[in-house]
C-alpha atoms as a PDB file:
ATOM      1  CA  UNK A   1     -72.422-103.229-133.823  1.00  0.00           C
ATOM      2  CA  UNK A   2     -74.685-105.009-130.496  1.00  0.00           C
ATOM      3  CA  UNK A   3     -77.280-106.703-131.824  1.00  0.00           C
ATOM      4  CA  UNK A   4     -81.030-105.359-131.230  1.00  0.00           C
ATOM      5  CA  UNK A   5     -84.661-107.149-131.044  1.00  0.00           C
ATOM      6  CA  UNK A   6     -87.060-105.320-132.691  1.00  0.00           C
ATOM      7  CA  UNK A   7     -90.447-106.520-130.972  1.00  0.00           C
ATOM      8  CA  UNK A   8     -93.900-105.229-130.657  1.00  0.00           C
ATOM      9  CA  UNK A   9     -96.819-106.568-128.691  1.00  0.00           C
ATOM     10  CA  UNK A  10    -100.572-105.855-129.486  1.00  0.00           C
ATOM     11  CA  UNK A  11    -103.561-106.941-128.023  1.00  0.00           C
ATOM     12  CA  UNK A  12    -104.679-110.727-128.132  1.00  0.00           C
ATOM     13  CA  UNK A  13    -108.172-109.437-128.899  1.00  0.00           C
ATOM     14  CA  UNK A  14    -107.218-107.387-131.559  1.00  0.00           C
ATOM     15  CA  UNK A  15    -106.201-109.557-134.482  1.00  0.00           C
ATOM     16  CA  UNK A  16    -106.399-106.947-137.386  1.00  0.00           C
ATOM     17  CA  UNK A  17    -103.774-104.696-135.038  1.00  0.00           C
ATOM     18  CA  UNK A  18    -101.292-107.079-134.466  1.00  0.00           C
ATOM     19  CA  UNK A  19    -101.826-108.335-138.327  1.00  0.00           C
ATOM     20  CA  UNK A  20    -101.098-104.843-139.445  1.00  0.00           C
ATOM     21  CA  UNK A  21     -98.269-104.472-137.012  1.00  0.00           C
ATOM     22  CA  UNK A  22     -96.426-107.489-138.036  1.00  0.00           C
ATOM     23  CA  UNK A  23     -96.987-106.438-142.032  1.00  0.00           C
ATOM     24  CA  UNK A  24     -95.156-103.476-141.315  1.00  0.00           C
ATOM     25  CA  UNK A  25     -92.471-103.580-139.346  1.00  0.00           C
ATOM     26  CA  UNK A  26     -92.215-107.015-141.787  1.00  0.00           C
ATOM     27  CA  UNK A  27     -91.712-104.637-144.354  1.00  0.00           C
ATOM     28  CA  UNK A  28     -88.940-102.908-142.325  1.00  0.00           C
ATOM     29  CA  UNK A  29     -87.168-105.814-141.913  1.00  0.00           C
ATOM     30  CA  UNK A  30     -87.638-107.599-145.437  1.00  0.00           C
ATOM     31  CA  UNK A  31     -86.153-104.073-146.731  1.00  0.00           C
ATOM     32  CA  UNK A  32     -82.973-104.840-144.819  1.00  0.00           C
ATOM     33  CA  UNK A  33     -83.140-108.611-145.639  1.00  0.00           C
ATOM     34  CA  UNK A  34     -84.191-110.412-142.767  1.00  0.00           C
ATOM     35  CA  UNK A  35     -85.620-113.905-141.970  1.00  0.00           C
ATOM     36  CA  UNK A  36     -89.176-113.694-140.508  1.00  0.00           C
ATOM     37  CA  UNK A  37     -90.119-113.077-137.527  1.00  0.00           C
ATOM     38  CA  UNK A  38     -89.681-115.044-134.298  1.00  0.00           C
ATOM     39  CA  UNK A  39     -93.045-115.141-132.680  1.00  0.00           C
ATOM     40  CA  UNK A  40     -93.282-114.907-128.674  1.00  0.00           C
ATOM     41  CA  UNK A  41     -96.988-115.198-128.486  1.00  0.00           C
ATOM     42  CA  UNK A  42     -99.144-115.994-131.553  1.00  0.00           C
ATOM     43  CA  UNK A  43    -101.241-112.922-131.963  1.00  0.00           C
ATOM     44  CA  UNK A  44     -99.643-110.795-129.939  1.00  0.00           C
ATOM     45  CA  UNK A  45     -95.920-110.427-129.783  1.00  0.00           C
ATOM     46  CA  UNK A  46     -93.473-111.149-132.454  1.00  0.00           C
ATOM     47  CA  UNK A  47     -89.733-109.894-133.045  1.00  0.00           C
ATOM     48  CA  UNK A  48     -86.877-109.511-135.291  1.00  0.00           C
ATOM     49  CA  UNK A  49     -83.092-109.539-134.652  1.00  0.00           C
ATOM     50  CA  UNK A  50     -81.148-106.856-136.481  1.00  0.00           C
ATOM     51  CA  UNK A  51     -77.363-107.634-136.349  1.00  0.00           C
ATOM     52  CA  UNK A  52     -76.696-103.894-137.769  1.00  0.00           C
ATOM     53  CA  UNK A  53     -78.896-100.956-136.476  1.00  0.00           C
ATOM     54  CA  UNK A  54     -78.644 -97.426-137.824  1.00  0.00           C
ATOM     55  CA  UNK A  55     -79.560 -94.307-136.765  1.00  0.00           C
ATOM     56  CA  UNK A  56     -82.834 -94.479-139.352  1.00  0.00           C
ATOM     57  CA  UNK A  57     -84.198 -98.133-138.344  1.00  0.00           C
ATOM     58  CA  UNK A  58     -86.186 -96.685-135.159  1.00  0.00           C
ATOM     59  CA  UNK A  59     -87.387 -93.703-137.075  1.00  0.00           C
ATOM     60  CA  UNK A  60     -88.702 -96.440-139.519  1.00  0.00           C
ATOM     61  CA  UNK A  61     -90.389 -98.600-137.004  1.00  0.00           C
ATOM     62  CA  UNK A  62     -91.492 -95.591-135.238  1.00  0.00           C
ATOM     63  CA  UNK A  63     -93.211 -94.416-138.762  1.00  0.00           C
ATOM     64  CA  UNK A  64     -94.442 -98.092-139.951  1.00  0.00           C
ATOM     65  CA  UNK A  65     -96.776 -98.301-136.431  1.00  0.00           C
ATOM     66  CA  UNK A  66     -97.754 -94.810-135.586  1.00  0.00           C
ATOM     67  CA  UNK A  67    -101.032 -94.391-134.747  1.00  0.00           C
ATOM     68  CA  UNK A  68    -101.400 -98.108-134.261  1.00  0.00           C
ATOM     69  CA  UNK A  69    -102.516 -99.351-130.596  1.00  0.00           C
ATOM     70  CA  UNK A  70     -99.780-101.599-130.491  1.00  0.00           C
ATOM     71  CA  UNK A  71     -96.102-101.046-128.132  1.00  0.00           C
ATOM     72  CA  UNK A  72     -92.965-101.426-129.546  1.00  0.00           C
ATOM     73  CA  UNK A  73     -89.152-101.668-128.291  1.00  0.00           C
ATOM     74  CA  UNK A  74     -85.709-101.987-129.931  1.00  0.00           C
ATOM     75  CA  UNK A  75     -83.488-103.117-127.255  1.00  0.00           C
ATOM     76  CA  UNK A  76     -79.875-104.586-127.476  1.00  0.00           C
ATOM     77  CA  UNK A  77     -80.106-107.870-127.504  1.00  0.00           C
ATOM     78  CA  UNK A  78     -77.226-108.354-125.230  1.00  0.00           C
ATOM     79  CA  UNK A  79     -77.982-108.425-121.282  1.00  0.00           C
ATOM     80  CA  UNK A  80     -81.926-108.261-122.359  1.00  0.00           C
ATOM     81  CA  UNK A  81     -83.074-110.054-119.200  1.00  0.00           C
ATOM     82  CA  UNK A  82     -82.777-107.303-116.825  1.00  0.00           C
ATOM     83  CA  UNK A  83     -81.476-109.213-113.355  1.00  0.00           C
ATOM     84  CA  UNK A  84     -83.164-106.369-111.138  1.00  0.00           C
ATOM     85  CA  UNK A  85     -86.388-104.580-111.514  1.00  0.00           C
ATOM     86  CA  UNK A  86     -87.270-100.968-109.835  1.00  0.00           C
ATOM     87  CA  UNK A  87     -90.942-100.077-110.014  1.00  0.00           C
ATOM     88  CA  UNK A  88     -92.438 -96.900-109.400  1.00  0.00           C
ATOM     89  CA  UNK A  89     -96.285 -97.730-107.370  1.00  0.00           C
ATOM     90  CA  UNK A  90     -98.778 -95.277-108.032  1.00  0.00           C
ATOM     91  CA  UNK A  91    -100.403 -95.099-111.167  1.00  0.00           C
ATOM     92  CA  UNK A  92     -97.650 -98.101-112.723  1.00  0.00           C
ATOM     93  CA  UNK A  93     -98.192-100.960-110.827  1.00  0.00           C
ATOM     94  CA  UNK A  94    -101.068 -99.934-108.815  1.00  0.00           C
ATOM     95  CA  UNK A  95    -104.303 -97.799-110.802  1.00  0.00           C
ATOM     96  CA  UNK A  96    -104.188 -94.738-108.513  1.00  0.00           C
ATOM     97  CA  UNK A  97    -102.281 -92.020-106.731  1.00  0.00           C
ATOM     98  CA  UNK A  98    -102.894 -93.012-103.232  1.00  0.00           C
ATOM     99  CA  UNK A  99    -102.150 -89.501-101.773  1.00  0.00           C
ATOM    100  CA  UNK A 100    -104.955 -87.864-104.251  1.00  0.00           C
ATOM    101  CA  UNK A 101    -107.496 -90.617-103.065  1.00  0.00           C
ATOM    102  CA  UNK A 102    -106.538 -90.361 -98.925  1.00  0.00           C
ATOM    103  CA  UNK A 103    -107.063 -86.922-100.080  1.00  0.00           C
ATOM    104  CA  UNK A 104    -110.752 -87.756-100.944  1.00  0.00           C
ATOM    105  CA  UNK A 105    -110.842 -88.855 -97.374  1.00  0.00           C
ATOM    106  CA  UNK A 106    -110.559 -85.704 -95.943  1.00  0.00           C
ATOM    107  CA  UNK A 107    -112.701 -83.845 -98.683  1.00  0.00           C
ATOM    108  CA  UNK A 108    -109.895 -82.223-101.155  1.00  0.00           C
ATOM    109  CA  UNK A 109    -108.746 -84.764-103.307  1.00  0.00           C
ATOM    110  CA  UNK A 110    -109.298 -82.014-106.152  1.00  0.00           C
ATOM    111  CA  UNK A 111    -107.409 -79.653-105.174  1.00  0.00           C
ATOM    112  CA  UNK A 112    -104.328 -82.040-104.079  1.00  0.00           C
ATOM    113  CA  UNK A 113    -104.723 -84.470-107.499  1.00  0.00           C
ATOM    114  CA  UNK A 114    -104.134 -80.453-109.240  1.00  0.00           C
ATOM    115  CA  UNK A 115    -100.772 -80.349-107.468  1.00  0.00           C
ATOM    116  CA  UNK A 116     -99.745 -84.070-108.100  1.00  0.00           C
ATOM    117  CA  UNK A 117    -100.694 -83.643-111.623  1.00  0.00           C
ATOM    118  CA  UNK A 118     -98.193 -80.711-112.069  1.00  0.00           C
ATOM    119  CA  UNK A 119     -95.095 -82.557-109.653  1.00  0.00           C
ATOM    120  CA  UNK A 120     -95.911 -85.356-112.108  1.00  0.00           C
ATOM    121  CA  UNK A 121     -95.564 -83.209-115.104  1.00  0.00           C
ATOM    122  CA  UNK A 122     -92.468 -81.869-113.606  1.00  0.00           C
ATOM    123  CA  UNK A 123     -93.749 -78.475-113.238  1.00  0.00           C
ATOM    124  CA  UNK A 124     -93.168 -78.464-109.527  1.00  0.00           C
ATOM    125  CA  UNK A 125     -90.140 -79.895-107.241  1.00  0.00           C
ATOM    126  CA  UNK A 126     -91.466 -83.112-106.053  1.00  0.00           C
ATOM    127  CA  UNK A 127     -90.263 -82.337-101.942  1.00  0.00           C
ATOM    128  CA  UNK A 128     -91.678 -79.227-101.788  1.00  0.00           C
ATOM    129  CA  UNK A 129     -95.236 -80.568-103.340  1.00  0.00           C
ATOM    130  CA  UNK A 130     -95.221 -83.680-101.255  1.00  0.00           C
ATOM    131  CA  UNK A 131     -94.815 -81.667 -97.729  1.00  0.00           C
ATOM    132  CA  UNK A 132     -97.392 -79.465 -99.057  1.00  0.00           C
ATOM    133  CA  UNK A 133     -99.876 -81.805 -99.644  1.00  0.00           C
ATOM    134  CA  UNK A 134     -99.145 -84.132 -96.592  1.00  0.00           C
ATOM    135  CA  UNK A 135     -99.477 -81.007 -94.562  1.00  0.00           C
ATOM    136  CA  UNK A 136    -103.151 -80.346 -96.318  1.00  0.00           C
ATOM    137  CA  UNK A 137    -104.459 -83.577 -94.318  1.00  0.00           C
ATOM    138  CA  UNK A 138    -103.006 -82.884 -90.952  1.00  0.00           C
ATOM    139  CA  UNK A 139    -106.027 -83.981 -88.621  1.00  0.00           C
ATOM    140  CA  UNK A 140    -107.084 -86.840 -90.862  1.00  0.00           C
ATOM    141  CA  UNK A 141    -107.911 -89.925 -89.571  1.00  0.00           C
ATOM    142  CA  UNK A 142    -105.420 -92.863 -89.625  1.00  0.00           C
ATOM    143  CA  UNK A 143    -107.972 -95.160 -90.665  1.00  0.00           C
ATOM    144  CA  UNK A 144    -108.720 -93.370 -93.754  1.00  0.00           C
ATOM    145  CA  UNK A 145    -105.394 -94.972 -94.888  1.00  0.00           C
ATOM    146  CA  UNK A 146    -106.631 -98.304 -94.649  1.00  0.00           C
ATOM    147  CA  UNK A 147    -109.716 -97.823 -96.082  1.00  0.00           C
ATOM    148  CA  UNK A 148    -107.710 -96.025 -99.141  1.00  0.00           C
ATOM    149  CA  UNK A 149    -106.180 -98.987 -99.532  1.00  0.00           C
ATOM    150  CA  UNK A 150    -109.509-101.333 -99.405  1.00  0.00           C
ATOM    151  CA  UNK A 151    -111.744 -99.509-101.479  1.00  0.00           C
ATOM    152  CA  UNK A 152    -109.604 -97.670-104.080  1.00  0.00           C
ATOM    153  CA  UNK A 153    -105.778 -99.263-104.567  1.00  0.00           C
ATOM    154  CA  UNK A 154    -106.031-102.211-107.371  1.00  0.00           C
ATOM    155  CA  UNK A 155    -102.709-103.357-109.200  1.00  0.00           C
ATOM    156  CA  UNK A 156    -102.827-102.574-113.337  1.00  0.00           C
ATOM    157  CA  UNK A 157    -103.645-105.270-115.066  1.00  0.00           C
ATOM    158  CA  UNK A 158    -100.621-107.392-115.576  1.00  0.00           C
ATOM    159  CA  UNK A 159     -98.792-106.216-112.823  1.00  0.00           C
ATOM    160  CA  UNK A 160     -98.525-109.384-110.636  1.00  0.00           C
ATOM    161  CA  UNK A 161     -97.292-111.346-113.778  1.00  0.00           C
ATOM    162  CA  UNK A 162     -94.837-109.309-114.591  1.00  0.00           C
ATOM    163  CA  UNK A 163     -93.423-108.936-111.257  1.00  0.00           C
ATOM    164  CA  UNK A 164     -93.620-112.409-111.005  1.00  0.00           C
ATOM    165  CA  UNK A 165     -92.194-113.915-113.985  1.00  0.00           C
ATOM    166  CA  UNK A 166     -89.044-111.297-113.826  1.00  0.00           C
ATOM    167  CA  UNK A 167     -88.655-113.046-109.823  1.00  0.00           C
ATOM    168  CA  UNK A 168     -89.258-116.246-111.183  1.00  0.00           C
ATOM    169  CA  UNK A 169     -86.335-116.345-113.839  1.00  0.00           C
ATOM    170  CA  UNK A 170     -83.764-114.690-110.949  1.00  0.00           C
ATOM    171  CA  UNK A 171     -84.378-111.052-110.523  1.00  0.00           C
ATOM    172  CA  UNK A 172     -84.956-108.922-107.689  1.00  0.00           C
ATOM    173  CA  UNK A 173     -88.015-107.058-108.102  1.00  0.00           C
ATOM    174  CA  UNK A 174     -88.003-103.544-105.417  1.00  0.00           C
ATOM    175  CA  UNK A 175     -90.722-101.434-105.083  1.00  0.00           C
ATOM    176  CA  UNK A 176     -89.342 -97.567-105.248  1.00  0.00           C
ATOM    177  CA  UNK A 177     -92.581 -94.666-104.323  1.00  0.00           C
ATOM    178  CA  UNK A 178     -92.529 -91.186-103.806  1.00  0.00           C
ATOM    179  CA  UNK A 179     -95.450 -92.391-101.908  1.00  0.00           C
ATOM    180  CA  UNK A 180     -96.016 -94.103 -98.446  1.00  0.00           C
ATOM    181  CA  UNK A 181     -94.619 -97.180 -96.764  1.00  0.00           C
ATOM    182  CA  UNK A 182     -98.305 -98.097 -95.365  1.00  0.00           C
ATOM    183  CA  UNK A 183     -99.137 -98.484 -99.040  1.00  0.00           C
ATOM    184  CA  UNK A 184     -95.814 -99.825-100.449  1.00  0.00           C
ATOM    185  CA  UNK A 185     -95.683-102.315 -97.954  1.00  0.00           C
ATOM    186  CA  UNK A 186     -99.280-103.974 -99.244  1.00  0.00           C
ATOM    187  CA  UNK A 187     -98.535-103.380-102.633  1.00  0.00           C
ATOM    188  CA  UNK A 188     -95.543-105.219-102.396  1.00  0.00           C
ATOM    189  CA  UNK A 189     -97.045-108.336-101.131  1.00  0.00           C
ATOM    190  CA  UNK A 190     -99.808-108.471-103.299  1.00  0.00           C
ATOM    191  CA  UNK A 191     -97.476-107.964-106.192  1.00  0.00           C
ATOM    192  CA  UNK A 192     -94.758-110.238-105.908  1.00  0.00           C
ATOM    193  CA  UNK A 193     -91.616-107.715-105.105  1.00  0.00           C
ATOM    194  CA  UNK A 194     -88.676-108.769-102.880  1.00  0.00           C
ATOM    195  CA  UNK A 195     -88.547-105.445-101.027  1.00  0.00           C
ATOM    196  CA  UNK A 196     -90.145-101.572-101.108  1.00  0.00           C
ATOM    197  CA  UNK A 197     -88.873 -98.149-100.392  1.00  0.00           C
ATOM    198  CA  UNK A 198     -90.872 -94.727 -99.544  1.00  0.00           C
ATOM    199  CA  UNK A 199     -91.812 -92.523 -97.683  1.00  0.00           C
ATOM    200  CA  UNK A 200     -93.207 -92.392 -93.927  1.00  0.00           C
ATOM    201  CA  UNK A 201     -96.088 -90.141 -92.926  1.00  0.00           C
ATOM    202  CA  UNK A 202     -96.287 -89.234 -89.594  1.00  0.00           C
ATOM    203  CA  UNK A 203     -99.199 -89.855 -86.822  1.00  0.00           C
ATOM    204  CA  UNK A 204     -99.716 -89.257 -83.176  1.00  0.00           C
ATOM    205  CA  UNK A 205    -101.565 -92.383 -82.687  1.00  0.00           C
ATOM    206  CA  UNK A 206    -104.956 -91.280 -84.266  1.00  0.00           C
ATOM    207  CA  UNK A 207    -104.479 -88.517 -86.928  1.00  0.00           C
ATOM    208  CA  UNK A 208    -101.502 -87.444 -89.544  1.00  0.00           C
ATOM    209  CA  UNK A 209     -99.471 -84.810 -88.412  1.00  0.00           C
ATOM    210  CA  UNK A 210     -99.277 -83.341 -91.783  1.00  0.00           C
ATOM    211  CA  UNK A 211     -95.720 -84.049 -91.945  1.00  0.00           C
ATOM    212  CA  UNK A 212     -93.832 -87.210 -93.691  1.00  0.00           C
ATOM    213  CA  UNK A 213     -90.409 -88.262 -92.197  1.00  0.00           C
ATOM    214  CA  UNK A 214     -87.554 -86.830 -93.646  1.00  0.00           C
ATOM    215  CA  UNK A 215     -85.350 -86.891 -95.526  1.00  0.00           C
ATOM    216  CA  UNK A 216     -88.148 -87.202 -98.382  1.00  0.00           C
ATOM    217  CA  UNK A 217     -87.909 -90.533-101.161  1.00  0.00           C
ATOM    218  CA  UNK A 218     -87.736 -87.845-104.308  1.00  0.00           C
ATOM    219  CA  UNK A 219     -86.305 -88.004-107.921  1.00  0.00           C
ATOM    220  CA  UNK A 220     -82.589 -88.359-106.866  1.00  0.00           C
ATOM    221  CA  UNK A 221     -83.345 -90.824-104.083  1.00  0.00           C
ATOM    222  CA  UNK A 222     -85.220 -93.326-106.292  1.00  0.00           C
ATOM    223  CA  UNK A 223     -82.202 -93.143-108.799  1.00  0.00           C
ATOM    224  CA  UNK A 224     -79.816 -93.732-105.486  1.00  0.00           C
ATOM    225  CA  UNK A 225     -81.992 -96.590-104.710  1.00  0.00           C
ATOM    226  CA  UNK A 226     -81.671 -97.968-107.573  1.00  0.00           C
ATOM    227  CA  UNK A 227     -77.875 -97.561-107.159  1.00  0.00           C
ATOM    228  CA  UNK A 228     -77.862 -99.380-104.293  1.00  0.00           C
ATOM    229  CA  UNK A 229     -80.052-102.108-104.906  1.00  0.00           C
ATOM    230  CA  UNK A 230     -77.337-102.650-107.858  1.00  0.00           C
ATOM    231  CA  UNK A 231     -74.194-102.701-105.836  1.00  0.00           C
ATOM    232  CA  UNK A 232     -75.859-104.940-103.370  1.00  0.00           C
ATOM    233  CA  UNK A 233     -76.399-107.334-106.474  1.00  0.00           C
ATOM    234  CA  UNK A 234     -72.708-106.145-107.686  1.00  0.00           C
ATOM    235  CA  UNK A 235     -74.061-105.188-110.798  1.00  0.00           C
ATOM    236  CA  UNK A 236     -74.533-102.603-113.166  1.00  0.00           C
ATOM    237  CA  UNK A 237     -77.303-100.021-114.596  1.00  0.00           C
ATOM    238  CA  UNK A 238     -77.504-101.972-117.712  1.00  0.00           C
ATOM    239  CA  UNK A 239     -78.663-105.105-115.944  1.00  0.00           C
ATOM    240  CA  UNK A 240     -81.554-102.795-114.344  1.00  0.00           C
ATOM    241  CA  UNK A 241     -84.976-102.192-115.596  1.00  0.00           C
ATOM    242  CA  UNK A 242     -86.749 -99.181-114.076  1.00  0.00           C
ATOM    243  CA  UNK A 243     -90.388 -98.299-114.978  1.00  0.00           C
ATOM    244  CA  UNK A 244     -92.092 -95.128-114.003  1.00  0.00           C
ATOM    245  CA  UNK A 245     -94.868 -92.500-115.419  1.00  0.00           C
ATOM    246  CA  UNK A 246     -94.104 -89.085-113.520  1.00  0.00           C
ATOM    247  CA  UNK A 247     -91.275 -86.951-113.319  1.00  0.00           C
ATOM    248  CA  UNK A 248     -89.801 -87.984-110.420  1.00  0.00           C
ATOM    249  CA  UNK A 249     -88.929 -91.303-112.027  1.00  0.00           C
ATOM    250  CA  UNK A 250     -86.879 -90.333-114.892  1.00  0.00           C
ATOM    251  CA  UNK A 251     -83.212 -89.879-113.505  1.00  0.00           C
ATOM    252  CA  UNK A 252     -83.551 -93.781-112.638  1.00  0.00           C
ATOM    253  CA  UNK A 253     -85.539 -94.277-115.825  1.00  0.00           C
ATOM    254  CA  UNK A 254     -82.785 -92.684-117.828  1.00  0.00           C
ATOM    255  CA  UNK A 255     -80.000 -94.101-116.121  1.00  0.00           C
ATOM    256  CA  UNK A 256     -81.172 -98.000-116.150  1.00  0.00           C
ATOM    257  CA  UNK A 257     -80.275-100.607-119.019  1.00  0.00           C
ATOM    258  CA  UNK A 258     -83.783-100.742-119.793  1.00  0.00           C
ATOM    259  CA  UNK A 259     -86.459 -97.233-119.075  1.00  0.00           C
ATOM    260  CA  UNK A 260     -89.934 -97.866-119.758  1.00  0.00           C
ATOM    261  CA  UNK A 261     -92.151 -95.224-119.857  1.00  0.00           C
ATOM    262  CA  UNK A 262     -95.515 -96.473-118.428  1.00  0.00           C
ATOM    263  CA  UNK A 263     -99.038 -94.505-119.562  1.00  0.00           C
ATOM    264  CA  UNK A 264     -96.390 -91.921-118.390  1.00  0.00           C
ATOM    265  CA  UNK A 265     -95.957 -88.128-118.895  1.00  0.00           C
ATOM    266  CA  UNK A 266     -94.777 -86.155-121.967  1.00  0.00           C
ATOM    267  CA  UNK A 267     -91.881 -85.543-120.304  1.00  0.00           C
ATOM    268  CA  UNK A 268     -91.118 -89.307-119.462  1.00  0.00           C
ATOM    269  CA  UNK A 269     -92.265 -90.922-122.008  1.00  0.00           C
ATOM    270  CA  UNK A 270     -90.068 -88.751-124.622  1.00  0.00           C
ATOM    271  CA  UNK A 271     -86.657 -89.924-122.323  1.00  0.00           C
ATOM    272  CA  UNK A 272     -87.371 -93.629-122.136  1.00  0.00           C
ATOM    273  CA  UNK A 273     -85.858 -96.337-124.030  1.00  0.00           C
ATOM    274  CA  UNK A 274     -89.356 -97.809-124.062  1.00  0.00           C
ATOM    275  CA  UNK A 275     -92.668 -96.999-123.612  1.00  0.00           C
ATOM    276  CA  UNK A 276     -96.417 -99.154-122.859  1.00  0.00           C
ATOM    277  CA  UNK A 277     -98.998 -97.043-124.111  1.00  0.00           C
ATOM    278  CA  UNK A 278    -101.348 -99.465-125.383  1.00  0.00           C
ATOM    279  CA  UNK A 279    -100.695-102.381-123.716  1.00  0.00           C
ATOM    280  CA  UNK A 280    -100.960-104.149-119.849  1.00  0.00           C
ATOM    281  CA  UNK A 281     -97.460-104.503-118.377  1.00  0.00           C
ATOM    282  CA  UNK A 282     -97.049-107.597-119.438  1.00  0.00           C
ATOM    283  CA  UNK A 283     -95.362-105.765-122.314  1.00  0.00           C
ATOM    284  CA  UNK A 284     -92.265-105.236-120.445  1.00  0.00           C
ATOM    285  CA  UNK A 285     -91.701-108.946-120.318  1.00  0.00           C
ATOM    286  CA  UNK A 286     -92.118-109.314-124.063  1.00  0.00           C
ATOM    287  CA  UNK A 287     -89.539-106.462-124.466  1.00  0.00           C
ATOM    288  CA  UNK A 288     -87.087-108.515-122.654  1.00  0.00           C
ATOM    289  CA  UNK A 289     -87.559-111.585-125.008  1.00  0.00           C
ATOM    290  CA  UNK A 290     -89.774-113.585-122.589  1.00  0.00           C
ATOM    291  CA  UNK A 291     -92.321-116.283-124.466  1.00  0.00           C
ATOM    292  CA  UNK A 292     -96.236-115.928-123.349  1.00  0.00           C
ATOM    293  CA  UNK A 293     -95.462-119.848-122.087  1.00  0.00           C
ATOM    294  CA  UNK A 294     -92.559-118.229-119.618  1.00  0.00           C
ATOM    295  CA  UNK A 295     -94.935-116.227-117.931  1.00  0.00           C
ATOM    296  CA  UNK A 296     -95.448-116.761-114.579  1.00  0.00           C
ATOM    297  CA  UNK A 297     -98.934-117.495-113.929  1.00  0.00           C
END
């Protein structure tokens, strides 16, 4: 059988969490006979190397940390340093939604944040919900974008290292949003990625038309992306690790070597291979066997 890394990361400020943690998934591991563990960052990410898995060990794990606040992974060991990244933007690598906070703009950011929240949940097909909500702000504008992007769009904590470090040790890092281009674009830069792809709203100079370019960056496309990216790398959806939190990134989620479910939705989070609940995104890197002193800084 592949070899597998069971690792968890906790909190550097939280000593008693990541003591706890490492007693018992330690206890998990003596039970099967294993050497201690190999520690990637002293008080906060450790890992053991199981040469046999069985369908029980990640019930076990799952059982010896629940309800800690502590993220955990158990990932082949094999092809663990994913050689390209595809990142989902709003509300993974950046803190908001940027369509519910342009929304603010123009004075309904409740009532579109209700219909994100259900296309997230994947209550809603995300096309259909993203032309009716661009068409909500038709008349808005066009510097409300750029003040959206001053005043409210900050990247998660973590989210520059991680980008970073993966680019750093040889992977191409692509930013993939339902979103928009003007946002992707900045997001991109600040972050560290190689490229972006979204989608395009559309102005007459001064105002949004209400409409976004078509055809529309959905579920399917962001897997296809992915796809592509791959084949321009000539390599394959193990090598890939996608992250995402809403609906419309599971299909690439599911499909890459490594899915991490990020602060995401039921839904998401239940499909992924992975998932940071706890934890800055950082966590990713630790999941791929990355050392606190490989971290880009």
């Amino acid at each position: 059988m592949t070899a597998h890394a069971l690792v968890f990361v906790a909190s550097p400020e939280n000593k008693p969490a990541y003591r706890e943690a490492l007693l018992m998934l330690g206890r998990v591991a003596l039970n099967r006979k294993l050497p201690p563990p190999d520690v990637l960052s002293g008080w906060e990410s450790a890992q053991w190397i199981y040469q046999d898995v069985d369908s029980e060990l990640r019930q076990e794990a799952a059982a010896a940390v629940a309800e800690m606040p502590v993220d955990w992974a158990l990932v082949p060991v094999e092809g663990r340093r994913k050689k390209l990244l595809i990142a989902d933007m709003d509300s993974t690598i950046i803190n908001v939604e940027c369509l519910d906070e342009l929304a603010d703009f123009a004075g309904i950011k409740a009532e579109i944040a209700a219909i994100t929240e259900r296309a997230m949940r994947g209550e809603l097909e995300f096309e259909p919900a993203l032309r009716e909500r661009v068409g909500k702000l038709k008349g808005l504008a066009l510097d409300a974008l750029q003040k959206t992007y001053n005043e409210r769009v900050r990247l998660n904590p973590g989210a520059a290292t991680f980008v970073k470090t993966m680019a750093a040790h040889g992977a191409r890092c692509v930013l993939v949003s339902g979103g928009f281009t003007f946002f992707t674009s900045r997001v991109a830069d600040t972050a560290g990625f190689h490229a972006n792809r979204a989608n395009v709203l559309l102005d007459d100079g001064a105002a949004l038309t209400g409409e976004v370019q078509e055809p529309i960056l959905g579920r399917k496309a962001k897997l296809d992306a992915m796809r592509a990216e791959a084949a321009m790398l000539k390599i394959n959806d193990k090598d890939v690790l996608a992250i995402g939190d809403g609906a419309n990134d599971l299909d690439m989620i599911k499909a890459a070597g490594l899915g991490i479910a990020y602060r995401a939705k039921p839904l998401v989070a239940a499909e992924a291979d992975a998932k940071i609940d706890y934890m800055n995104l950082e966590a990713a890197l630790f999941f791929q066997g990355y050392r606190r002193g490989e971290f880009a800084s």
